[in-house]
Protein backbone atom coordinates (compact mmCIF):
# COMPACT_ATOMS: atom_id res chain seq x y z
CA UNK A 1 -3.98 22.47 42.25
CA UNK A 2 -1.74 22.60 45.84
CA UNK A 3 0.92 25.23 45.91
CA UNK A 4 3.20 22.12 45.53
CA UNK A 5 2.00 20.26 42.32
CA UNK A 6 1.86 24.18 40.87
CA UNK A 7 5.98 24.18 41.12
CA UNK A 8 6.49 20.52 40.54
CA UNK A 9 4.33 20.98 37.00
CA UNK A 10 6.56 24.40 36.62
CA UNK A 11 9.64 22.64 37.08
CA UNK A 12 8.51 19.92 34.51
CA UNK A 13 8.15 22.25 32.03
CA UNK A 14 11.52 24.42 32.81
CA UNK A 15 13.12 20.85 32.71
CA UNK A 16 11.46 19.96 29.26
CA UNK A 17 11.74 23.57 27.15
CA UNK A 18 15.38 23.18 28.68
CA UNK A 19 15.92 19.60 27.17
CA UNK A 20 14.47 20.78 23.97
CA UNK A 21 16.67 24.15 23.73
CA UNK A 22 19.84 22.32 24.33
CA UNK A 23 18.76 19.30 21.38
CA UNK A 24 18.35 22.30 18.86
CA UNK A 25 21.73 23.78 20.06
CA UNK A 26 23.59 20.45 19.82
CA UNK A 27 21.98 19.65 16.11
CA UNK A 28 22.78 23.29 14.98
CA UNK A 29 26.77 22.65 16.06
CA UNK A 30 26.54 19.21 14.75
CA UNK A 31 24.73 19.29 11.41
CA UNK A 32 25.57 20.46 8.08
CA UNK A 33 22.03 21.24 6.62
CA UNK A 34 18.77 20.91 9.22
CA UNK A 35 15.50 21.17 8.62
CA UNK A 36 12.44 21.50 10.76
CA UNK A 37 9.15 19.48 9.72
CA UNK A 38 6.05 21.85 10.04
CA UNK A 39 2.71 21.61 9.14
CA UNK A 40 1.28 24.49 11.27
CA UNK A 41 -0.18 21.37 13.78
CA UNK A 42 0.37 22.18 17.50
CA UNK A 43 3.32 19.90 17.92
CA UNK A 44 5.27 21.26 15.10
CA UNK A 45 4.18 24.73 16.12
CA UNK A 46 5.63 24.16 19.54
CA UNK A 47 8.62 22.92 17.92
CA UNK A 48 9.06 26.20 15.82
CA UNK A 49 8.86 28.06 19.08
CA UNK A 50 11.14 26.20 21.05
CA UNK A 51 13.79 27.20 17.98
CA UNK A 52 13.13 30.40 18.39
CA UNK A 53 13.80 30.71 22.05
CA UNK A 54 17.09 28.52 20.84
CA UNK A 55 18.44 30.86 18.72
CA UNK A 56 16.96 34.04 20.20
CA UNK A 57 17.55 37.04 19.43
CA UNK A 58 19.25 35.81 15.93
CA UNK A 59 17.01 33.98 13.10
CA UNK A 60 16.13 29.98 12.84
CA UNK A 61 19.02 29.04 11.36
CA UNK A 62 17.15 26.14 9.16
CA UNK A 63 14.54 26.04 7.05
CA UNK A 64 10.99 24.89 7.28
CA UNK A 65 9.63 21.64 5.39
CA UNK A 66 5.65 21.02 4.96
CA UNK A 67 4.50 17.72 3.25
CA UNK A 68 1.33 19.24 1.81
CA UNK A 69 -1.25 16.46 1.57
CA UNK A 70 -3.74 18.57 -0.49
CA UNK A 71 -5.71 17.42 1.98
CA UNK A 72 -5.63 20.20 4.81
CA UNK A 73 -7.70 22.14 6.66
CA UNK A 74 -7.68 25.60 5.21
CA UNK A 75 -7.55 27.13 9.03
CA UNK A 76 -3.88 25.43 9.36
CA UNK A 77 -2.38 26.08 5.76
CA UNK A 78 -3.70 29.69 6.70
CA UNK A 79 -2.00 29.54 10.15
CA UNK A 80 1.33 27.70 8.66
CA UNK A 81 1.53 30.94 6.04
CA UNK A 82 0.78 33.24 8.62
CA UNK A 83 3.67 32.01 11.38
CA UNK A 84 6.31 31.77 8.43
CA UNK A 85 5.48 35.60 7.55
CA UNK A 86 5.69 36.51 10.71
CA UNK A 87 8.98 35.04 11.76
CA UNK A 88 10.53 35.84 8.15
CA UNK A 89 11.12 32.06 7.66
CA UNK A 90 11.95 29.92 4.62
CA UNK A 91 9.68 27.25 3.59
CA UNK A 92 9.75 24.61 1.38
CA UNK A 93 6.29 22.41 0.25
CA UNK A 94 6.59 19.64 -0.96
CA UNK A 95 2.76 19.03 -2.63
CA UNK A 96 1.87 15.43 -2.97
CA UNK A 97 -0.46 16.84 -6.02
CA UNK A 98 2.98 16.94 -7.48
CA UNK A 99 4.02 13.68 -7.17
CA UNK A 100 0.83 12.15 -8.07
CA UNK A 101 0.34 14.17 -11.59
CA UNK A 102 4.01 13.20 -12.44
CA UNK A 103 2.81 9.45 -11.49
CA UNK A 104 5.36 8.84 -9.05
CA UNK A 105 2.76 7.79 -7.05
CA UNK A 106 -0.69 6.67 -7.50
CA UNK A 107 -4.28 8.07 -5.34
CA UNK A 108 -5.60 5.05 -2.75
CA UNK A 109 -8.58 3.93 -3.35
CA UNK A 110 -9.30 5.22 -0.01
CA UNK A 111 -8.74 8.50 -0.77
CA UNK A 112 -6.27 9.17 2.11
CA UNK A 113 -3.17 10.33 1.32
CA UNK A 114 -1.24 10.14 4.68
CA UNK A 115 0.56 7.34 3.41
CA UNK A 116 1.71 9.34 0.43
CA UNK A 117 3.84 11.67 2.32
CA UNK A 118 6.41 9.27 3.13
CA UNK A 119 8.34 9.61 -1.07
CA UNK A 120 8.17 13.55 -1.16
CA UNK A 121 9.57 13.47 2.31
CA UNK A 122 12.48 11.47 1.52
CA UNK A 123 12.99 12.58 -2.39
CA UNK A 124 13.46 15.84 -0.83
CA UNK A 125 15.38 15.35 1.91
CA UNK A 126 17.41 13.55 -0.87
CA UNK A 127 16.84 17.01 -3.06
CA UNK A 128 18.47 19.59 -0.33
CA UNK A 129 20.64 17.31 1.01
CA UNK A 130 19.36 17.75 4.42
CA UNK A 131 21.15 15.80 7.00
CA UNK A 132 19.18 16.08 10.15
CA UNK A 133 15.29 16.47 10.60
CA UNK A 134 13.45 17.65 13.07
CA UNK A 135 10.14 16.27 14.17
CA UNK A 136 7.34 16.55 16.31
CA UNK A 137 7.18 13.16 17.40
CA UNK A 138 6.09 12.43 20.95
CA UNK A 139 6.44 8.98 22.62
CA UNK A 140 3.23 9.04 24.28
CA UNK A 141 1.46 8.98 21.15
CA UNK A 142 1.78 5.71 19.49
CA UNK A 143 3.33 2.92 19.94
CA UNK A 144 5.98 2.86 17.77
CA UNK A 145 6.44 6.27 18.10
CA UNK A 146 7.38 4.86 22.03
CA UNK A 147 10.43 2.94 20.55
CA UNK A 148 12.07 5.52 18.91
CA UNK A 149 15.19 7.44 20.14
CA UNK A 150 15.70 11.33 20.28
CA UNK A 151 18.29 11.15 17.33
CA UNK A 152 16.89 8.34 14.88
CA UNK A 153 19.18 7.38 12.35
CA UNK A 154 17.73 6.92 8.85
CA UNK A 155 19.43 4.89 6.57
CA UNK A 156 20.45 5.81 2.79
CA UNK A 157 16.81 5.19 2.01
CA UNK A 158 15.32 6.88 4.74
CA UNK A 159 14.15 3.56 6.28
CA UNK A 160 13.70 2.95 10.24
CA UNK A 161 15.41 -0.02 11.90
CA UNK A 162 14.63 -0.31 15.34
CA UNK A 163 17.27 -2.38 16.32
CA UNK A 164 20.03 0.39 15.08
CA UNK A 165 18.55 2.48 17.19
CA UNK A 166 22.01 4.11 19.47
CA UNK A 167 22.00 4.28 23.00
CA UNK A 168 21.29 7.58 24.46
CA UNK A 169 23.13 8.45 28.15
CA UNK A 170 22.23 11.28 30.06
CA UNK A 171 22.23 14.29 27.55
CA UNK A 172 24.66 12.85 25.37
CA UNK A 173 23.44 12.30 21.63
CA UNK A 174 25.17 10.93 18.87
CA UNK A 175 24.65 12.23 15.08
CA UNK A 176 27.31 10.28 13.51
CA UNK A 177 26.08 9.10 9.91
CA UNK A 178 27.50 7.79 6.91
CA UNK A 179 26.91 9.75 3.19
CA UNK A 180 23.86 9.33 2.36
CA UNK A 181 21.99 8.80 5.38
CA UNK A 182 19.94 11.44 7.86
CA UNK A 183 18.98 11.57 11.19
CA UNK A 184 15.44 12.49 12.44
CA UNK A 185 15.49 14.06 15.59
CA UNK A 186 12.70 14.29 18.17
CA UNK A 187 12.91 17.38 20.97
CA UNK A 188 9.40 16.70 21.98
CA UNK A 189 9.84 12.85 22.80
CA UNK A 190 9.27 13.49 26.59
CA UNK A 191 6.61 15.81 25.98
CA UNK A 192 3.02 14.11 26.88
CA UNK A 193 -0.40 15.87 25.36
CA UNK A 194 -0.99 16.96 28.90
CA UNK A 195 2.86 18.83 29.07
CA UNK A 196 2.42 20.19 25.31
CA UNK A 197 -0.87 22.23 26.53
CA UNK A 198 0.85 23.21 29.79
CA UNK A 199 3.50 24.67 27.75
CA UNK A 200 1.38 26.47 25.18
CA UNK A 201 -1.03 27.96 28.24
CA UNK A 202 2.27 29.24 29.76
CA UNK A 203 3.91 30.65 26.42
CA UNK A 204 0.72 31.58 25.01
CA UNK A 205 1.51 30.03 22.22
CA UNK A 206 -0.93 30.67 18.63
CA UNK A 207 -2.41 27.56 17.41
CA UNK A 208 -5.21 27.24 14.23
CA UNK A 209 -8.74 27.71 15.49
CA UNK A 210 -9.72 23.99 14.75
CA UNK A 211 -7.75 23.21 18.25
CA UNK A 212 -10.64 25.34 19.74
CA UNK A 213 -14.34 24.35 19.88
CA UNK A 214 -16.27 25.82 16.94
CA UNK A 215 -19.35 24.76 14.71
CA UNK A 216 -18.76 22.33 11.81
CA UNK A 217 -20.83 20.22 10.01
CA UNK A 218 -19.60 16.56 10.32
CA UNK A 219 -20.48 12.39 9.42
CA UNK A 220 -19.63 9.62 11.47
CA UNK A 221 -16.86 7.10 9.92
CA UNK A 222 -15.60 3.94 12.01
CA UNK A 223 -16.50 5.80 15.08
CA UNK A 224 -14.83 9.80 14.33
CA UNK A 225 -16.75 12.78 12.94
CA UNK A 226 -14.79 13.69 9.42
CA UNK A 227 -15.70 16.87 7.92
CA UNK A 228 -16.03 17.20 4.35
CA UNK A 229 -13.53 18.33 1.91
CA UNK A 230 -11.40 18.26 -1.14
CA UNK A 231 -11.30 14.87 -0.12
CA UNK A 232 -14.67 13.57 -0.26
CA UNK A 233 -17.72 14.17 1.80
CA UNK A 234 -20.16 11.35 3.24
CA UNK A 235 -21.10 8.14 1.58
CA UNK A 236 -24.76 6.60 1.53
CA UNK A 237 -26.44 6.45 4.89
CA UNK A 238 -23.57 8.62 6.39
CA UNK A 239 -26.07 11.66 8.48
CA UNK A 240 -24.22 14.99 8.17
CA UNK A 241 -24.66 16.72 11.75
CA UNK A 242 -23.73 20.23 12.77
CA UNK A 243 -22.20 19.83 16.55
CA UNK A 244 -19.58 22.03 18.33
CA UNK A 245 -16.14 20.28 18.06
CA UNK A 246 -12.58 20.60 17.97
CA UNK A 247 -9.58 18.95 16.80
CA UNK A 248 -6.91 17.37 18.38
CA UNK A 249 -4.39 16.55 16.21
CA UNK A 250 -4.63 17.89 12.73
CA UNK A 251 -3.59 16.18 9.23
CA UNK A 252 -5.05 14.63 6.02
CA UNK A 253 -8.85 15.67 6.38
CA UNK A 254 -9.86 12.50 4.89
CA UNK A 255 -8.62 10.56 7.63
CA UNK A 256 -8.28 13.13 10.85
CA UNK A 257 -11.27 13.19 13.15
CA UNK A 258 -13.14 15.85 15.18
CA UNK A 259 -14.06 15.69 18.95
CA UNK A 260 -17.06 16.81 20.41
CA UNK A 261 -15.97 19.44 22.58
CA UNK A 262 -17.16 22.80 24.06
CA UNK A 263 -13.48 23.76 24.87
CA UNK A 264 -12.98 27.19 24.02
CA UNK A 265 -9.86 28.10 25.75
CA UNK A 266 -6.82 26.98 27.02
CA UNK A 267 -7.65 26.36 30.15
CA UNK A 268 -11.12 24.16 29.17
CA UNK A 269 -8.68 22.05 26.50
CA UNK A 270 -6.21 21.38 29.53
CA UNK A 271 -8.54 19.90 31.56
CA UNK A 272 -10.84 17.92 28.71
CA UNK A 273 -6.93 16.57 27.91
CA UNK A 274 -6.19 15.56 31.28
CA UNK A 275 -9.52 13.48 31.96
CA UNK A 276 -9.15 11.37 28.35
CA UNK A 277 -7.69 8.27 28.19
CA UNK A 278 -7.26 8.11 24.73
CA UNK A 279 -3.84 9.93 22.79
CA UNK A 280 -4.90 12.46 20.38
CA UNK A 281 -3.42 10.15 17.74
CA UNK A 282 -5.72 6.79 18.92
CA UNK A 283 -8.90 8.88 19.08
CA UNK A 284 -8.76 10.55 16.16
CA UNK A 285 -6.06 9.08 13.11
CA UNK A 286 -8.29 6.58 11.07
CA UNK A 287 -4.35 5.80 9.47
CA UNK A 288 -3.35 4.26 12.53
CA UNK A 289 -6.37 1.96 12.90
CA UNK A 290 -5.07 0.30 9.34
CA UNK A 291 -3.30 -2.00 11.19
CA UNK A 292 -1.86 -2.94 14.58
CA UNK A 293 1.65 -1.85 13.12
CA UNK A 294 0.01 0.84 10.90
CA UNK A 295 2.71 3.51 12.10
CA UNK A 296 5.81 1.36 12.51
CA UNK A 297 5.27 -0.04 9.09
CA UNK A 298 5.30 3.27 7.90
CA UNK A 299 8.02 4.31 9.87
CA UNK A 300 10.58 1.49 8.49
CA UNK A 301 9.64 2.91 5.33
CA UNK A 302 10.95 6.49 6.04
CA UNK A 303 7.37 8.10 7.21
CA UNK A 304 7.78 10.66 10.33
């Protein structure tokens, strides 16, 4: 890389932490009761760093929220336990399991349980009374994710209209909401995959071990290698391989796929990132493939 794209690149990223710092800031003076989403996935992990270069040197002033699937890779709920330790933070899980043995919701027959997330998300936001959420939402991920603003407001049921969504001018953001309702709030929405890795590389930022290449013994479904887990394993005629892989983007197991990948550093993920044409999210979310609108569907409902 020229001398010149170095700085540009540099600049990028000053511009972007910058951006990010100054969202947290504004939501902190703003909102009553915050919370920050985390599920010890890059993008959230970033996220959690950028707050604490926010507030620095006092504490996060918000919590932490973590929809636990049940479905996880042990290497992140490890990670996620191990950042909130270190920092001294507060978290609060909400477990699925909990929601399904209560039967306010019911297993798929799928066996996924992305979808689920979206009730103990919103029962308790509802619960703490939380009035502005962060996210790690990026708009080069999805589609949907593309239309949405950095502050989205969520109506009193948590729900996603598109056409509410408020102008935003410059670095001007407006919060207002009625009783009731909650606004999500993206710092990463300029962000690409690309900038995200950039970032991390420059902060040396921790991330699980899954983001890294490692051994793991895999099946091929619709076209991703799933691992197997609490979830379920393979069905008839589904090979189980050992190859070296990595993940990148991490969620429910049962519908998150690995990569084949010998990137074992930074530096080897930046430039495997940079010569994909695929997001993270397209190559390896089977729950986005549902449906062309998988992700705005679940979005209008009150998902991330």
């Amino acid at each position: 890389m020229t001398t010149a794209a170095t700085d540009a690149a540099t600049d990028n990223l000053a511009a972007l932490e910058s951006e990010a710092i100054h969202i947290f800031r504004e939501v902190a003076g703003e909102f009553d009761r915050p919370v920050i989403l985390f599920s010890g996935g890059k993008d959230s992990t970033l996220l959690l760093h950028l707050a604490i270069k926010a507030f620095w040197p006092a504490p996060v002033p918000f919590p932490l929220l973590h929809v636990d699937t049940g479905h996880n890779f042990d290497e992140v709920i490890a990670f996620r336990d191990h950042v909130v330790a270190k920092y001294g933070l507060r978290l609060i899980v909400a477990n699925v399991q909990d929601w399904i043995d209560d039967g306010r919701l019911t297993e798929r027959p799928d066996g996924t349980r992305n979808p689920l997330q979206t009730q103990p998300l919103l029962d308790t936001i509802t619960q703490h009374k939380f009035d502005a959420v962060f996210g790690g939402g990026r708009r080069d991920e999805e589609r949907a994710r593309a239309k949405e603003r950095i502050f989205s407001l969520r109506n009193a049921f948590g729900q996603w209209d598109p056409r509410r969504q408020r102008p935003e001018l410059w670095n001007l953001y407006n919060g207002r909401h009625r009783p009731g309702e909650h606004v999500r709030v993206f710092p990463l929405s300029n962000w690409t995959e690309a900038d995200v890795w950039n970032y991390i590389a420059r902060e040396k930022v921790e991330l699980p071990s899954i983001y890294y290449a490692h051994q793991r013994k895999v099946y091929k479904r619709d076209g991703m290698w799933l691992t197997e887990g609490p979830w379920g394993g393979p069905r008839d005629g589904e090979e189980v391989k050992e190859l070296t892989v990595r993940y990148r983007t991490v969620g429910d197991g049962s519908c998150t796929g690995a990569v084949e990948s010998t990137a074992s550093t930074v530096e080897e993920v930046i430039a495997e990132v940079m010569a994909s044409r695929l997001t993270e999210r397209g190559a390896t979310r089977a729950d986005d493939r549902l449906s062309e609108a998988a992700m705005e569907d679940r979005k209008r409902e009150g998902y991330f």
